[in-house]
PDB file of N, CA and C in Angstrom:
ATOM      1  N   UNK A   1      94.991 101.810 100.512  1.00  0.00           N
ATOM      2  CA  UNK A   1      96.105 100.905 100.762  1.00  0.00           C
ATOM      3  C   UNK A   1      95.646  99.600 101.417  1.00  0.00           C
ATOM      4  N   UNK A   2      94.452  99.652 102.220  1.00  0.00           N
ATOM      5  CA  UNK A   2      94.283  98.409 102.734  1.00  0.00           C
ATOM      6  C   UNK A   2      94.030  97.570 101.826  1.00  0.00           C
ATOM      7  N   UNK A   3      93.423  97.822 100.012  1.00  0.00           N
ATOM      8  CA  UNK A   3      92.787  96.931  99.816  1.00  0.00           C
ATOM      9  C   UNK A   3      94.247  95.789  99.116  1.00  0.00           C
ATOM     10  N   UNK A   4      95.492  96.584  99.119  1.00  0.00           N
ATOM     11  CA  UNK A   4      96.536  96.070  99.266  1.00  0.00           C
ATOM     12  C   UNK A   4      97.130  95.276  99.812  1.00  0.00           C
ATOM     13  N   UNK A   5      96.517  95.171 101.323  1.00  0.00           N
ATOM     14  CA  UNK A   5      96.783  94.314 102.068  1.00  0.00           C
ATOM     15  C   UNK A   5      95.941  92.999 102.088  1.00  0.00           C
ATOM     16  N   UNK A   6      94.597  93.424 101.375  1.00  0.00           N
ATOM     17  CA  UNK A   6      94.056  92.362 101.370  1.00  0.00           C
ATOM     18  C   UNK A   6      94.101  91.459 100.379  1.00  0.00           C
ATOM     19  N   UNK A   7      94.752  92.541  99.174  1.00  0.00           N
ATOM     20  CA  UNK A   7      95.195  91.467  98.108  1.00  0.00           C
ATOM     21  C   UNK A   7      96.631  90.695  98.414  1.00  0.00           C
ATOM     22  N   UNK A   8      97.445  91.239  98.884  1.00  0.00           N
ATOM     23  CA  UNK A   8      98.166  90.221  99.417  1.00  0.00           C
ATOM     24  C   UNK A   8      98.050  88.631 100.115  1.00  0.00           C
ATOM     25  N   UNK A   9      96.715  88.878 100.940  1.00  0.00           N
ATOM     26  CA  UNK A   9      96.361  88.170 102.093  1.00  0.00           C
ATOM     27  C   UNK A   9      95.780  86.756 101.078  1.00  0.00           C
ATOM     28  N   UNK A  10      94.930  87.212 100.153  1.00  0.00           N
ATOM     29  CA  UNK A  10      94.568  86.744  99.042  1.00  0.00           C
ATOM     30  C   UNK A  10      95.333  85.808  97.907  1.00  0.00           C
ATOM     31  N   UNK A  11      96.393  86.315  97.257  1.00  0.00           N
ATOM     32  CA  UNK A  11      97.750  85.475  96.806  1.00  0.00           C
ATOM     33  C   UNK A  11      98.265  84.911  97.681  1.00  0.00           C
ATOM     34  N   UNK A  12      98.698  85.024  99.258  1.00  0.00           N
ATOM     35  CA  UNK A  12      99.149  83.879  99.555  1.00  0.00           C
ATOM     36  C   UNK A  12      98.142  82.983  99.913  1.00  0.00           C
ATOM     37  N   UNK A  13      96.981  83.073 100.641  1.00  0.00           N
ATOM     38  CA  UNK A  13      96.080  82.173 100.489  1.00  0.00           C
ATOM     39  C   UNK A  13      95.750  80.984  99.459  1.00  0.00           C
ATOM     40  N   UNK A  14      95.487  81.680  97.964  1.00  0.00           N
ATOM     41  CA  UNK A  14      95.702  81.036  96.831  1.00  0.00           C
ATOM     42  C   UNK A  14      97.223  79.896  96.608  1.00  0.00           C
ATOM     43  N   UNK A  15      98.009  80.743  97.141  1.00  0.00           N
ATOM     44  CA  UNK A  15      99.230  79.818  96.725  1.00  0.00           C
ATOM     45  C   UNK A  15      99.299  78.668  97.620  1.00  0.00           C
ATOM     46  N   UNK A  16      98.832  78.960  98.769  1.00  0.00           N
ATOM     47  CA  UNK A  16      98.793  77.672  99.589  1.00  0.00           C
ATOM     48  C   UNK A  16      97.891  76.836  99.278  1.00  0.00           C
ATOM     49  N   UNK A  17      96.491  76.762  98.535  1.00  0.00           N
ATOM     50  CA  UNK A  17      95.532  76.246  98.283  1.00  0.00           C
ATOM     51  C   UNK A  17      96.048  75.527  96.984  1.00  0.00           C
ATOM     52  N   UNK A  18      96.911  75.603  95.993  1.00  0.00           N
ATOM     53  CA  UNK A  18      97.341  75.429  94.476  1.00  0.00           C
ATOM     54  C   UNK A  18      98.073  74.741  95.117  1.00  0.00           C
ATOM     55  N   UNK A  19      99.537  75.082  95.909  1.00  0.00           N
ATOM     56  CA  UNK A  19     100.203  74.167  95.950  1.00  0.00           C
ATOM     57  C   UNK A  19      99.994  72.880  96.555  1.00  0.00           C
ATOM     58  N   UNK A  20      99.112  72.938  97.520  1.00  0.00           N
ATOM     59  CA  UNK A  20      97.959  71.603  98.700  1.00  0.00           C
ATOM     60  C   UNK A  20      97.148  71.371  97.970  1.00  0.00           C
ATOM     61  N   UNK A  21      97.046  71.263  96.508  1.00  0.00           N
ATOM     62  CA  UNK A  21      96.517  70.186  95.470  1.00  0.00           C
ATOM     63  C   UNK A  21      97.074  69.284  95.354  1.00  0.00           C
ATOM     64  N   UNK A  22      98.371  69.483  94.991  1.00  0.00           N
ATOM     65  CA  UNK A  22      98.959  67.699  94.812  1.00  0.00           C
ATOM     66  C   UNK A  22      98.885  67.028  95.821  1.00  0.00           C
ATOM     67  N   UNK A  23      99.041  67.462  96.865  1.00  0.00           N
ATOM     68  CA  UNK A  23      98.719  66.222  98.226  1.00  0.00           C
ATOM     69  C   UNK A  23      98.053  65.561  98.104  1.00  0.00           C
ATOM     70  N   UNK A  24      96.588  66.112  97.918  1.00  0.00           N
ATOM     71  CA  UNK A  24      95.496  65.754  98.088  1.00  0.00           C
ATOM     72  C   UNK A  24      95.775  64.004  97.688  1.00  0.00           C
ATOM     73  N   UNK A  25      95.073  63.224  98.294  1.00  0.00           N
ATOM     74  CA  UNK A  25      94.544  62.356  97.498  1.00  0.00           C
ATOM     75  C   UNK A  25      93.215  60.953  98.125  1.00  0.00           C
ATOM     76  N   UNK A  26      92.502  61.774  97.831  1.00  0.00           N
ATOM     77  CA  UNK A  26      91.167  61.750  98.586  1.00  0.00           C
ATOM     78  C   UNK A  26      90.739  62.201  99.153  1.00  0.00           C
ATOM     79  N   UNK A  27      90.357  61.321 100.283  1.00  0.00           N
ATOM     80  CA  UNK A  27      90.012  61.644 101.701  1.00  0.00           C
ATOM     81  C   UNK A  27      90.872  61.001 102.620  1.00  0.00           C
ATOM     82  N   UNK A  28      91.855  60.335 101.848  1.00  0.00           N
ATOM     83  CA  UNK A  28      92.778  60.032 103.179  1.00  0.00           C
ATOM     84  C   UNK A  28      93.841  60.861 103.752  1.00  0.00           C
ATOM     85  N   UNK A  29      93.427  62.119 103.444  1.00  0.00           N
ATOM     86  CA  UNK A  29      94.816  62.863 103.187  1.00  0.00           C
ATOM     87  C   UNK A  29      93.499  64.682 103.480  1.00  0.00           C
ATOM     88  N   UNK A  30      92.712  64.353 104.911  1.00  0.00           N
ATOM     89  CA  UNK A  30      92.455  65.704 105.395  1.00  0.00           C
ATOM     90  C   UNK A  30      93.115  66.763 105.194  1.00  0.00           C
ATOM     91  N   UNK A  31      94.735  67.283 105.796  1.00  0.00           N
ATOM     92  CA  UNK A  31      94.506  68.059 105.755  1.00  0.00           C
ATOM     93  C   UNK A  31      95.238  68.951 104.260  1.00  0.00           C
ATOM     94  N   UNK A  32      95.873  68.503 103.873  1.00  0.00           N
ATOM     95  CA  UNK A  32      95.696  69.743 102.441  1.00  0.00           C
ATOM     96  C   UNK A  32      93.827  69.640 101.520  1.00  0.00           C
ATOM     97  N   UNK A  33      93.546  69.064 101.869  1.00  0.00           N
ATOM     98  CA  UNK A  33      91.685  68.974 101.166  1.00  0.00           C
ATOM     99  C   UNK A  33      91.664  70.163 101.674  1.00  0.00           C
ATOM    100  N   UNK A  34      91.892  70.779 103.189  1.00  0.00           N
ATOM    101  CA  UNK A  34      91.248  71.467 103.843  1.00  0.00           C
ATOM    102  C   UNK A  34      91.999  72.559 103.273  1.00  0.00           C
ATOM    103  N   UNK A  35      93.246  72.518 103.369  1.00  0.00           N
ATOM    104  CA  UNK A  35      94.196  73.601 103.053  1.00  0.00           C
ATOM    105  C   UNK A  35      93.062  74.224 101.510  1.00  0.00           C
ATOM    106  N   UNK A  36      93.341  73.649 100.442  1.00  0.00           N
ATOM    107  CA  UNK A  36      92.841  73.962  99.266  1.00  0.00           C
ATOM    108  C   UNK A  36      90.966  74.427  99.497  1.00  0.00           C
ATOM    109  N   UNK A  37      89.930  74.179 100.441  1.00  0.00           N
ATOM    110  CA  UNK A  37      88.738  74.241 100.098  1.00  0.00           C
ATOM    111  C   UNK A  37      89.344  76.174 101.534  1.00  0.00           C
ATOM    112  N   UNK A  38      89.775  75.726 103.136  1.00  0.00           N
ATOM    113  CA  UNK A  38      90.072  77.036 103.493  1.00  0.00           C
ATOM    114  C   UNK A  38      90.652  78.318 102.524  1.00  0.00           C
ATOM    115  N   UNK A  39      91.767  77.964 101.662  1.00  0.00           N
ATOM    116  CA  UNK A  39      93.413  78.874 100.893  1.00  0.00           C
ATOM    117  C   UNK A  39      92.152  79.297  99.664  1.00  0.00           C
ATOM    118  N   UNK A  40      91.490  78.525  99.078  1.00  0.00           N
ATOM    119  CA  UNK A  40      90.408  79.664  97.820  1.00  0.00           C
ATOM    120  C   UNK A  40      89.267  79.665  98.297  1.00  0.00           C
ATOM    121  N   UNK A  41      88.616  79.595  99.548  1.00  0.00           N
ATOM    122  CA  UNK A  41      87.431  80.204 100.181  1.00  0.00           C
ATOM    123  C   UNK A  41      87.725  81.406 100.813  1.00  0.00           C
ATOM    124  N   UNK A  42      89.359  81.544 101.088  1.00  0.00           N
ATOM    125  CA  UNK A  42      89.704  82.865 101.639  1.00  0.00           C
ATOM    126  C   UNK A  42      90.120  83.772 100.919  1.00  0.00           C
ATOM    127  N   UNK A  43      91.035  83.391  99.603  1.00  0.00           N
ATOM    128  CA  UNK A  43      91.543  84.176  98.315  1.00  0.00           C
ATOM    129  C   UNK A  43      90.157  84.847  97.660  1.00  0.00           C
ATOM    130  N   UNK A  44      89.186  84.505  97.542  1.00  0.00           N
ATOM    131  CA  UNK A  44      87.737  84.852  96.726  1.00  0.00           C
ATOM    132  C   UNK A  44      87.527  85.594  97.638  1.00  0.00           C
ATOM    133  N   UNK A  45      87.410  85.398  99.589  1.00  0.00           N
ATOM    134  CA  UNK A  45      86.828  86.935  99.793  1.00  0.00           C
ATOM    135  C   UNK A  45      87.288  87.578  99.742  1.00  0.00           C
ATOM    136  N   UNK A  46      88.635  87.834 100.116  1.00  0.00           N
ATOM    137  CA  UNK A  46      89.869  89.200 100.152  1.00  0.00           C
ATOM    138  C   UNK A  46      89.635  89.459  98.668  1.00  0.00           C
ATOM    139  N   UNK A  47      89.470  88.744  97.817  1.00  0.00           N
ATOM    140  CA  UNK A  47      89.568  89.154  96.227  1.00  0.00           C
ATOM    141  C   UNK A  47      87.949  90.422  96.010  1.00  0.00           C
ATOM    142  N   UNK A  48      87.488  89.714  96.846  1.00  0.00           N
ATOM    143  CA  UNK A  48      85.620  90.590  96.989  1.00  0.00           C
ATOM    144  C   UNK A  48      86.077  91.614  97.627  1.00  0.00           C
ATOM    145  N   UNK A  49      86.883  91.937  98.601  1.00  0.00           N
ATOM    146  CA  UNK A  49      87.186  92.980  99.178  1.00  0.00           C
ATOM    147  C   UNK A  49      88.022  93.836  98.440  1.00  0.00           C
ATOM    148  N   UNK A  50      88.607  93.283  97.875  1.00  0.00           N
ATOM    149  CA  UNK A  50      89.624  94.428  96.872  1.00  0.00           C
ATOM    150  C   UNK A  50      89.343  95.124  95.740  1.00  0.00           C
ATOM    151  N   UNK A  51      88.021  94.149  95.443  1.00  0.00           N
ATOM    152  CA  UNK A  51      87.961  94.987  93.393  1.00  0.00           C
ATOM    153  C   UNK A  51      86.455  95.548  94.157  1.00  0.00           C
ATOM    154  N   UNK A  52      86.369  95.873  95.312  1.00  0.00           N
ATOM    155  CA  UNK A  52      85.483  97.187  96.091  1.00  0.00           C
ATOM    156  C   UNK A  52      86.176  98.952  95.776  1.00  0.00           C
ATOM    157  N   UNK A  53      87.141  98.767  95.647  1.00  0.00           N
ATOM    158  CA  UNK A  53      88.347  99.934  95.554  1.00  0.00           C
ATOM    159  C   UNK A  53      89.390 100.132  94.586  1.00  0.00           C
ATOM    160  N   UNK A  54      89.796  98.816  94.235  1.00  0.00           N
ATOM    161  CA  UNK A  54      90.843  98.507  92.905  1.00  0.00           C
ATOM    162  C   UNK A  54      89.984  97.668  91.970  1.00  0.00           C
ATOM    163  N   UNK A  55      90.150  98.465  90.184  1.00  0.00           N
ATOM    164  CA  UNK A  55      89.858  97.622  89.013  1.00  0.00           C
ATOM    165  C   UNK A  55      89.751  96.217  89.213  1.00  0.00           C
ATOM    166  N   UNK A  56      89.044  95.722  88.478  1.00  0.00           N
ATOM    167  CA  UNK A  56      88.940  94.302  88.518  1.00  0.00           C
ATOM    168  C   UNK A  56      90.535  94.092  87.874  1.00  0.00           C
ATOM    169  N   UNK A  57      90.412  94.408  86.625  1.00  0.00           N
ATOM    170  CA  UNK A  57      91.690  94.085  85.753  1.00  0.00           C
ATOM    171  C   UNK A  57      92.858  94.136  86.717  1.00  0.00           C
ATOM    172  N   UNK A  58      92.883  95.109  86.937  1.00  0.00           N
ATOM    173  CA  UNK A  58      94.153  95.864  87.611  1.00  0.00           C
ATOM    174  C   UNK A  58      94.473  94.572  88.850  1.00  0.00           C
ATOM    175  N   UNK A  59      93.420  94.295  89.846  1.00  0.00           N
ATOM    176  CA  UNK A  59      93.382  93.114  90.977  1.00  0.00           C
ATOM    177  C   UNK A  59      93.688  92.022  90.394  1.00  0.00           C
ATOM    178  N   UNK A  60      92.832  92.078  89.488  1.00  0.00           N
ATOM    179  CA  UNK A  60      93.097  90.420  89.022  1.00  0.00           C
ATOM    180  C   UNK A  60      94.606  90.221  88.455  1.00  0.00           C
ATOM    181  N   UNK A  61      95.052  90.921  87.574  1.00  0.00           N
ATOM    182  CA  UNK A  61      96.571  90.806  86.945  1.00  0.00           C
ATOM    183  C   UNK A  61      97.576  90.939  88.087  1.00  0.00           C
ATOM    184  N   UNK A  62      97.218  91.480  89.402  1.00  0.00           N
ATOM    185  CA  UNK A  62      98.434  91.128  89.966  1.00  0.00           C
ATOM    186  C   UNK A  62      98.660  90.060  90.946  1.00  0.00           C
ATOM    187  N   UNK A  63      96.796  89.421  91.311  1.00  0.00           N
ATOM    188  CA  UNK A  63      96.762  88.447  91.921  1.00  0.00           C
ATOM    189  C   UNK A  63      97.407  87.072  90.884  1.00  0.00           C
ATOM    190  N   UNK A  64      96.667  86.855  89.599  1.00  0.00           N
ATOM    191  CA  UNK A  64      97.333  86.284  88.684  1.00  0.00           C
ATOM    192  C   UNK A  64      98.751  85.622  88.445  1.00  0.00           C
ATOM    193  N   UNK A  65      99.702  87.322  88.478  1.00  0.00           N
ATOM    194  CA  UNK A  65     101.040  87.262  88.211  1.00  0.00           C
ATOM    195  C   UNK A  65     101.353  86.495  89.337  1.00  0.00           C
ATOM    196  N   UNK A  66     101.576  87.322  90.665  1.00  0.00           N
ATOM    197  CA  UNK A  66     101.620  86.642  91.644  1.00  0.00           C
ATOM    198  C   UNK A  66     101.965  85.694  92.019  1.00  0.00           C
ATOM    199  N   UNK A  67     100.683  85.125  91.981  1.00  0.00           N
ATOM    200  CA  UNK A  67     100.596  83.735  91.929  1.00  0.00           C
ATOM    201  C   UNK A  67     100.927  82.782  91.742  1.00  0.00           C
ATOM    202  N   UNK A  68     100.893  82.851  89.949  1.00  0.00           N
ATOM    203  CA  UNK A  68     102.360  82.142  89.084  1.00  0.00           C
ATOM    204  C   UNK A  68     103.418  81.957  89.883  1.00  0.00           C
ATOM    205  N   UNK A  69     104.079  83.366  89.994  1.00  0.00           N
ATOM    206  CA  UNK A  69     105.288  83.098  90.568  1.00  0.00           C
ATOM    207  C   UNK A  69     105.648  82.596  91.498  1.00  0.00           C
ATOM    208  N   UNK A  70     104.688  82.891  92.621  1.00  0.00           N
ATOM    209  CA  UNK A  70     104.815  82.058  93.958  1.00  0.00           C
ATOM    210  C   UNK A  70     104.548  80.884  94.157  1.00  0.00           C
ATOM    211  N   UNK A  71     103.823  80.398  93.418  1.00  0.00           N
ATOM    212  CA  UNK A  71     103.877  78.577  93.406  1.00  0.00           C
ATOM    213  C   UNK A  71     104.196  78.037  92.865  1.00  0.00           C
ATOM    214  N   UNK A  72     105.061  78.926  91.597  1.00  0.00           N
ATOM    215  CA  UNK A  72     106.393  78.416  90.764  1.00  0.00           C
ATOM    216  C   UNK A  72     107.579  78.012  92.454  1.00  0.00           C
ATOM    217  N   UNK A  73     107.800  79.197  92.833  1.00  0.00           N
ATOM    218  CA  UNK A  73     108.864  79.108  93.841  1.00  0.00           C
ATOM    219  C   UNK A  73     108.412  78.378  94.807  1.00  0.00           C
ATOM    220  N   UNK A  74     107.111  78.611  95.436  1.00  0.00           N
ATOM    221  CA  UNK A  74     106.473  77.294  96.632  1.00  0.00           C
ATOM    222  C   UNK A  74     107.054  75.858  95.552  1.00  0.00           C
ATOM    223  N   UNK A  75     106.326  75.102  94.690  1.00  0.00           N
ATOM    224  CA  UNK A  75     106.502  74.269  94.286  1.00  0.00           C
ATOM    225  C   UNK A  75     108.103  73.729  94.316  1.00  0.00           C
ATOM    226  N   UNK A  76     108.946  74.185  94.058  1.00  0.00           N
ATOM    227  CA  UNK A  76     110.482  74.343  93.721  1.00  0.00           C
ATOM    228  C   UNK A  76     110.442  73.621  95.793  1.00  0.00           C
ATOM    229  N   UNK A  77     110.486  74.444  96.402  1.00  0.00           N
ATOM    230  CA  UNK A  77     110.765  74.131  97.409  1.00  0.00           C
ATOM    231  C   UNK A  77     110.255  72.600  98.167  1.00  0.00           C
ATOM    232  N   UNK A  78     108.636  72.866  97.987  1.00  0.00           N
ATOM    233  CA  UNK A  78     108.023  71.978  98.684  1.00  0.00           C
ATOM    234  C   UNK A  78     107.786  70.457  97.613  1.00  0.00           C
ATOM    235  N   UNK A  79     108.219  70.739  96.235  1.00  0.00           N
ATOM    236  CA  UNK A  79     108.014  69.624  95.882  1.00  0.00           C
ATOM    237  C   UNK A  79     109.250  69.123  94.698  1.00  0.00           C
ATOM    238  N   UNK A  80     110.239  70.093  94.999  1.00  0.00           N
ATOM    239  CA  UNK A  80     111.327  69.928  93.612  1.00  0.00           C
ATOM    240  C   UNK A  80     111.286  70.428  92.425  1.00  0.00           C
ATOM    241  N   UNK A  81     110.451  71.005  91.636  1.00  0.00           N
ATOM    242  CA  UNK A  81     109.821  71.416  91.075  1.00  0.00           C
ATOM    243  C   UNK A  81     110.735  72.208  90.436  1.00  0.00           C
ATOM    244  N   UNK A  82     111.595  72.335  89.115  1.00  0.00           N
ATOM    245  CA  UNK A  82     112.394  73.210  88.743  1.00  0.00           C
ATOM    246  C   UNK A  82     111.749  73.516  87.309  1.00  0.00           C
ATOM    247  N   UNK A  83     111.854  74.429  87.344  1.00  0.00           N
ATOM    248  CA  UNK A  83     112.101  75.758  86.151  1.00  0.00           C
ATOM    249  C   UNK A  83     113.150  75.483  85.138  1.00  0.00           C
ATOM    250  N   UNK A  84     112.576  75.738  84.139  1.00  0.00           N
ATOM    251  CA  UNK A  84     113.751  75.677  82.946  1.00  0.00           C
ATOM    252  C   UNK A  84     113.896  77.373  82.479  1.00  0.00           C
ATOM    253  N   UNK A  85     114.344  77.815  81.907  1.00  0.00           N
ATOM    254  CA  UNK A  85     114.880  79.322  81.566  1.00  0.00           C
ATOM    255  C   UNK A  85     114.319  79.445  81.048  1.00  0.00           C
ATOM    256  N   UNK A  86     113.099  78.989  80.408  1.00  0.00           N
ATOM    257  CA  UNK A  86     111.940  80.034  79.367  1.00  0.00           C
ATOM    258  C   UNK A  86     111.177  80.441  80.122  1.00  0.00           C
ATOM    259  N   UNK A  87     110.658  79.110  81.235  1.00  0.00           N
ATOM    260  CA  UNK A  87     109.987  79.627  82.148  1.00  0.00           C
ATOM    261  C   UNK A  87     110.305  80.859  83.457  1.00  0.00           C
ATOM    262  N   UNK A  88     111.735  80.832  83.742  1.00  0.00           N
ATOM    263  CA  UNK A  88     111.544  81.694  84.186  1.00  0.00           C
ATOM    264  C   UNK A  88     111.594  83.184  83.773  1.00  0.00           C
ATOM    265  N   UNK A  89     112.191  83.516  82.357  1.00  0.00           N
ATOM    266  CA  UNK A  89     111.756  84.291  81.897  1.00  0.00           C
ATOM    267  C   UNK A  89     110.627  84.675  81.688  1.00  0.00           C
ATOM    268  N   UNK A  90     109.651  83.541  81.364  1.00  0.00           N
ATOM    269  CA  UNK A  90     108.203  84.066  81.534  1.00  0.00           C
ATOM    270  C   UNK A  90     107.867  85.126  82.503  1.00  0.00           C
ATOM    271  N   UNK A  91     108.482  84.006  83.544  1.00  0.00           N
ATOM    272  CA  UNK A  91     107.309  84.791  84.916  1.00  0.00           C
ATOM    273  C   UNK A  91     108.530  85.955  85.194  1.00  0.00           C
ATOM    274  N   UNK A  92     109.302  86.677  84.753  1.00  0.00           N
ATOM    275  CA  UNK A  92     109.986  87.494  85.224  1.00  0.00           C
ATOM    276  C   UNK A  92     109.412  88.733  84.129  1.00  0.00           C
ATOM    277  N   UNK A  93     108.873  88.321  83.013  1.00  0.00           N
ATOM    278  CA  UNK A  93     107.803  89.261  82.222  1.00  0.00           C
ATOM    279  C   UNK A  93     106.663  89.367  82.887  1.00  0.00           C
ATOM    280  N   UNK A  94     106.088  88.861  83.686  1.00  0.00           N
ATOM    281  CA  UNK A  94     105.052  88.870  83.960  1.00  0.00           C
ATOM    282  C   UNK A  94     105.147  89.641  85.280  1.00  0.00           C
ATOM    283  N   UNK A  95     105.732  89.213  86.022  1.00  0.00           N
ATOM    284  CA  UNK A  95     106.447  90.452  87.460  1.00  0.00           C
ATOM    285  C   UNK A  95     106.768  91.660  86.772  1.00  0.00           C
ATOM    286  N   UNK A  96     107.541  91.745  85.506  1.00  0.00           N
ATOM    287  CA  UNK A  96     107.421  93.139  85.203  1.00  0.00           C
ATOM    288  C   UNK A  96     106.925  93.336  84.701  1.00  0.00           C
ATOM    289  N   UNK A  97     105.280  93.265  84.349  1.00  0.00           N
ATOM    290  CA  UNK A  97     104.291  93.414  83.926  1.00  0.00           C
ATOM    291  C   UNK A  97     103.322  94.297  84.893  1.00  0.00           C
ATOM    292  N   UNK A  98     103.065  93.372  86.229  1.00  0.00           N
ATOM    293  CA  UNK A  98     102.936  93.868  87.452  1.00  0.00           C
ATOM    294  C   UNK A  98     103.428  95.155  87.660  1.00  0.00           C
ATOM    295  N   UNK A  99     104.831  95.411  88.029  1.00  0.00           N
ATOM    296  CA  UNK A  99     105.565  96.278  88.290  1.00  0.00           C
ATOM    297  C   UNK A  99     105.301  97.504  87.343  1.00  0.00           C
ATOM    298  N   UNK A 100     104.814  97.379  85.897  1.00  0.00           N
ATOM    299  CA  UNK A 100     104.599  98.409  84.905  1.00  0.00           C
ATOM    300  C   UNK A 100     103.189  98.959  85.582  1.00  0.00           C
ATOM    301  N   UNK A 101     102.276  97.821  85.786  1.00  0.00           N
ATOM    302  CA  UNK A 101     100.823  98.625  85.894  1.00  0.00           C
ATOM    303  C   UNK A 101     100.976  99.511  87.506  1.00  0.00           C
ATOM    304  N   UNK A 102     101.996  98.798  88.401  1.00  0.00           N
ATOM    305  CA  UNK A 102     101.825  99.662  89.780  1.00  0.00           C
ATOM    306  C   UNK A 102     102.024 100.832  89.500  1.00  0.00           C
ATOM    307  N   UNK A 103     103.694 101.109  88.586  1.00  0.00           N
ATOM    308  CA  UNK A 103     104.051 102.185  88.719  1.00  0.00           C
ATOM    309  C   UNK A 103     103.469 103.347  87.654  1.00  0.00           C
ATOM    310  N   UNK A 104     103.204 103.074  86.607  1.00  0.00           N
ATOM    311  CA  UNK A 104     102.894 103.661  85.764  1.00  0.00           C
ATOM    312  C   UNK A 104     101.537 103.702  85.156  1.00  0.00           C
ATOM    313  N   UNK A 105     100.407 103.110  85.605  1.00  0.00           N
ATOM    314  CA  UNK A 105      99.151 102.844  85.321  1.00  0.00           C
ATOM    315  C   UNK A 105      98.043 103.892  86.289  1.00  0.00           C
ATOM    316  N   UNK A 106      97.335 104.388  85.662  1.00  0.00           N
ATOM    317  CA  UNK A 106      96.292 105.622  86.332  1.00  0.00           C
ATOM    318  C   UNK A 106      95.525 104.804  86.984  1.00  0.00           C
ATOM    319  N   UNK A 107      94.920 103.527  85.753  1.00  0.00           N
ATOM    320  CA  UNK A 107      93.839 102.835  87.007  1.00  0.00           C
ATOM    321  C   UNK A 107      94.296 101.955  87.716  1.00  0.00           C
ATOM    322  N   UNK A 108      95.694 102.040  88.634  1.00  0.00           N
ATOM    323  CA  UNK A 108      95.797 100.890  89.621  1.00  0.00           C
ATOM    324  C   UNK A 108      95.529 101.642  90.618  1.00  0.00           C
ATOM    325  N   UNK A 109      94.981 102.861  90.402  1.00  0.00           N
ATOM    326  CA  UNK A 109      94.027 102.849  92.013  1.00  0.00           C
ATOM    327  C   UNK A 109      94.991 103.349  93.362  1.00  0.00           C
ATOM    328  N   UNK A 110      95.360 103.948  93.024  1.00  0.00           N
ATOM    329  CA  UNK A 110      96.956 104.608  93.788  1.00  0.00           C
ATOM    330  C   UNK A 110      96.396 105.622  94.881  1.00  0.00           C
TER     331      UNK A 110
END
C-alpha cells in the first residue's frame, strides 16, 4: 500500500510541475521554473519507488490517467481553461479505465 502513497505523492507533484509551465517565462519568472524542475524531479522518484512493487504498466496508466485529469481540472481553475464535452468524456474513460485495472486487474499489485 505504501507504494500507493507514493504514487499519489507523484501525480500531484507532476500536476503541479505541468501546470507551472505556462508561467514560466524565462528567468524572470523563478518561481514556477522551480515549481516544474522541483514537481518532475520529485514525480520520477516516487515513480522509482513505486514500479519497485507495482507493474510498470499498471503505475504508469494510473499516474498517466491521473494526471490528465488533474491538470485538466488544475488548469480550469488556475488558468480558465474549459473543457468541451468530448473532452470530458475522454478523461472520464480514462478514470474508468483506471478504476477497471484497480478493481479488476491481477497485476495491479493488490
Amino acid at each position: 500500500m505504501t507504494a500507493y502513497y507514493y504514487l499519489a505523492i507523484a501525480i500531484c507533484a507532476e500536476v503541479i510541475a505541468t501546470v507551472s509551465m505556462k508561467a514560466i517565462k524565462g528567468l524572470s519568472t523563478p518561481l514556477p521554473l522551480v515549481l516544474v524542475v522541483v514537481g518532475y524531479a520529485t514525480a520520477f522518484w516516487m515513480l522509482t519507488l513505486v514500479v519497485r512493487t507495482v507493474p510498470v504498466g499498471i503505475a504508469y496508466a494510473v499516474w498517466a490517467g491521473m494526471g490528465i485529469v488533474l491538470v485538466s481540472i488544475a488548469a480550469l481553475f488556475v488558468y480558465g481553461q474549459k473543457l468541451d464535452l468530448p473532452a470530458i468524456l475522454g478523461m472520464a474513460l480514462i478514470v474508468l479505465g483506471v478504476v477497471v485495472i484497480q478493481l479488476f486487474s491481477k497485476t495491479a499489485g493488490h
